[in-house]
C-alpha atoms as a PDB file:
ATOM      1  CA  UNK A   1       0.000   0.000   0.000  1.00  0.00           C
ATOM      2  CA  UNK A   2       1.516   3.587  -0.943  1.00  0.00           C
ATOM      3  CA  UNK A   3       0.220   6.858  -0.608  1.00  0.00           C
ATOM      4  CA  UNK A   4      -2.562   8.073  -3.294  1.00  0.00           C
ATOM      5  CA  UNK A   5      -4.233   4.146  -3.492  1.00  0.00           C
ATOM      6  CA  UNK A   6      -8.136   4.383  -2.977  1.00  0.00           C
ATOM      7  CA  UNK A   7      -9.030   2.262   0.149  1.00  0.00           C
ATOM      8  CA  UNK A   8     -11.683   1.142   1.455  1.00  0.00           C
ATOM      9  CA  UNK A   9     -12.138  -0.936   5.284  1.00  0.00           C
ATOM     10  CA  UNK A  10     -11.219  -4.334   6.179  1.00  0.00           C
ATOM     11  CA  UNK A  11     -13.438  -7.021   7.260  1.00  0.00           C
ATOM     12  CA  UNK A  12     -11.516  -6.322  10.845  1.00  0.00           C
ATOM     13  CA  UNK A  13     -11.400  -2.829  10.347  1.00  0.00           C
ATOM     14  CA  UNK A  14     -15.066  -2.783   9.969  1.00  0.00           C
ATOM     15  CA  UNK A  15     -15.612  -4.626  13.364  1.00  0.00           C
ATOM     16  CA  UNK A  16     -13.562  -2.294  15.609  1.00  0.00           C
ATOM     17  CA  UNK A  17     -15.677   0.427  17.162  1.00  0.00           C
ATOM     18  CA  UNK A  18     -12.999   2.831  16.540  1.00  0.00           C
ATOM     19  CA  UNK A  19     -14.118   2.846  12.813  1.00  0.00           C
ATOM     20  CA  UNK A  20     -17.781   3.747  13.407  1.00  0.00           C
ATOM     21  CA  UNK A  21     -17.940   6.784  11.817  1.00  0.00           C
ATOM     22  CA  UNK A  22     -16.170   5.818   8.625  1.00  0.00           C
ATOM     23  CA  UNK A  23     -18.544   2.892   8.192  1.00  0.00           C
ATOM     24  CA  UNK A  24     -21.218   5.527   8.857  1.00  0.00           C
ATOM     25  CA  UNK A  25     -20.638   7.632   6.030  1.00  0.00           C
ATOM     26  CA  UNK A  26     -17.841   6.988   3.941  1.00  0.00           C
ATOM     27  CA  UNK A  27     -17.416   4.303   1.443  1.00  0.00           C
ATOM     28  CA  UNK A  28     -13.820   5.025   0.394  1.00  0.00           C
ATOM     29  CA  UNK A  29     -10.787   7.539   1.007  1.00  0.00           C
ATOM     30  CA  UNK A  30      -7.542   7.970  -0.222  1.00  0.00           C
ATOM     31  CA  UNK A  31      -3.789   7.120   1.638  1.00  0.00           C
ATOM     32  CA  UNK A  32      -2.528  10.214   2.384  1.00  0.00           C
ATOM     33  CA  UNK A  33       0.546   9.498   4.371  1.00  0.00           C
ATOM     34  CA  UNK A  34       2.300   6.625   6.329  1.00  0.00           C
ATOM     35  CA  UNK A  35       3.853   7.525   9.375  1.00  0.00           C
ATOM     36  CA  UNK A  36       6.642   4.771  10.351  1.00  0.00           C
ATOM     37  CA  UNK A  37       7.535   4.412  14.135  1.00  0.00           C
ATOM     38  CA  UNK A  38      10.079   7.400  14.266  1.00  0.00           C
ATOM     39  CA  UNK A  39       7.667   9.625  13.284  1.00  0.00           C
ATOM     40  CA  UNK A  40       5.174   8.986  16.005  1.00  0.00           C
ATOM     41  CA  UNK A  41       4.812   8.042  19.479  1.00  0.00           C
ATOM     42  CA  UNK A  42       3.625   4.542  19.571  1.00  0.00           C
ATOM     43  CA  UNK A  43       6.099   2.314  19.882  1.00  0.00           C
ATOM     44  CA  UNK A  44       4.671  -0.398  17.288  1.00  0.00           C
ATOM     45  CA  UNK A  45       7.533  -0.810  14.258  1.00  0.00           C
ATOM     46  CA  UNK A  46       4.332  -1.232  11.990  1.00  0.00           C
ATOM     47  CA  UNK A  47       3.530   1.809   9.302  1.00  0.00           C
ATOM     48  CA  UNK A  48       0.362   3.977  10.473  1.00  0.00           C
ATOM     49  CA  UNK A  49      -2.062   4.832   7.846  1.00  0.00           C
ATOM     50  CA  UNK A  50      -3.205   8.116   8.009  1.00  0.00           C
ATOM     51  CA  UNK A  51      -6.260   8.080   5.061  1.00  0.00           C
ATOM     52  CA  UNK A  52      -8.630  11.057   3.544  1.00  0.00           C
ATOM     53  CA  UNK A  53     -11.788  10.150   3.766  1.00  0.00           C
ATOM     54  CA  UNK A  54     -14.588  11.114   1.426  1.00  0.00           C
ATOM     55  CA  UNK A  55     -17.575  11.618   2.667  1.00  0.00           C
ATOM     56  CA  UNK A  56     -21.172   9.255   0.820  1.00  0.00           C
ATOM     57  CA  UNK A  57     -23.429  11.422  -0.978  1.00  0.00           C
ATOM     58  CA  UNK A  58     -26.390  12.572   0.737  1.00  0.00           C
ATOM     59  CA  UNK A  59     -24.742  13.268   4.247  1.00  0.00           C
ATOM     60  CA  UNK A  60     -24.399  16.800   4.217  1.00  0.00           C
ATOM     61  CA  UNK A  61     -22.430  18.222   7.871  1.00  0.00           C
ATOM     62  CA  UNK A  62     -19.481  20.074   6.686  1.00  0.00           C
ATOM     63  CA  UNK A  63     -18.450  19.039  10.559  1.00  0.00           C
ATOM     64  CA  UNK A  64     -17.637  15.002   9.223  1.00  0.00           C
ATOM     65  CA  UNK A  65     -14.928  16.396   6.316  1.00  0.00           C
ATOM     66  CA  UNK A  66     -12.916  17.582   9.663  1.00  0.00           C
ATOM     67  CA  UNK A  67     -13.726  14.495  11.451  1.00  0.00           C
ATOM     68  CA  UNK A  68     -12.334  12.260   8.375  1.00  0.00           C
ATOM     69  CA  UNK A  69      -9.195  14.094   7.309  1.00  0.00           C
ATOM     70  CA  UNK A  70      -5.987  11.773   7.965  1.00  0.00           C
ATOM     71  CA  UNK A  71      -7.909   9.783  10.484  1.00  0.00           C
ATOM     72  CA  UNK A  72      -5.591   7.066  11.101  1.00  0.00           C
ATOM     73  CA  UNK A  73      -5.924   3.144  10.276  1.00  0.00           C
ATOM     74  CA  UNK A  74      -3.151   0.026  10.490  1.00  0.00           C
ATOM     75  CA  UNK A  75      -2.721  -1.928   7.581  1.00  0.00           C
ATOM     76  CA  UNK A  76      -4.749  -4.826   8.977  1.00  0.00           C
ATOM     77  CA  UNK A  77      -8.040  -2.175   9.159  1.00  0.00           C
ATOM     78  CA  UNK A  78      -8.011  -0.906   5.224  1.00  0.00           C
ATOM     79  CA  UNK A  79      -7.652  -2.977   1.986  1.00  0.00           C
ATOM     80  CA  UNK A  80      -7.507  -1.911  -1.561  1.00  0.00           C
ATOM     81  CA  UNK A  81     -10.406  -0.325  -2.560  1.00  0.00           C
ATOM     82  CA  UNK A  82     -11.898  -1.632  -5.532  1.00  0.00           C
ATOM     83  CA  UNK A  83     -15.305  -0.414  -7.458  1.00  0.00           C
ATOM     84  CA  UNK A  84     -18.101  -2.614  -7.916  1.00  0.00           C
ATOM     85  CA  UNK A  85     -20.161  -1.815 -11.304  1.00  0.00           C
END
């Protein structure tokens, strides 16, 4: 996964809580960034996700395009996002 790949949530991203509003009203968002362990305070070696989400037509608060800029995901909670029809 590199930054500017269309994603979309895992099967386990979709079951943590965490990821509630993404499920809510976003269908996809875009990799904006990875952040490896030097560049942030967890201690984890593992790359951090940080992903753009765009928000699903017909949900209209300007509030959730704050909310869903570089929220951040592991690799485990996103997968490729790929268009279906």
């Amino acid at each position: 996964m590199k930054v500017g790949d269309l994603v979309t949530l895992s099967a386990a991203g979709r079951k943590q809580n965490q990821n509630g509003l993404v499920k809510q009203i976003s269908d996809f968002g875009i990799v904006v960034r990875i952040d490896s362990h030097m560049e942030r305070e967890f201690t984890e070696e593992k790359p951090f996700y940080r992903v753009n989400w765009f928000i699903r037509s017909g949900v209209v608060s300007p509030h959730y395009s704050r909310l869903l800029s570089k929220y951040g995901h592991w690799r485990y909670e996103i997968k490729k996002y790929k268009k279906t029809s």
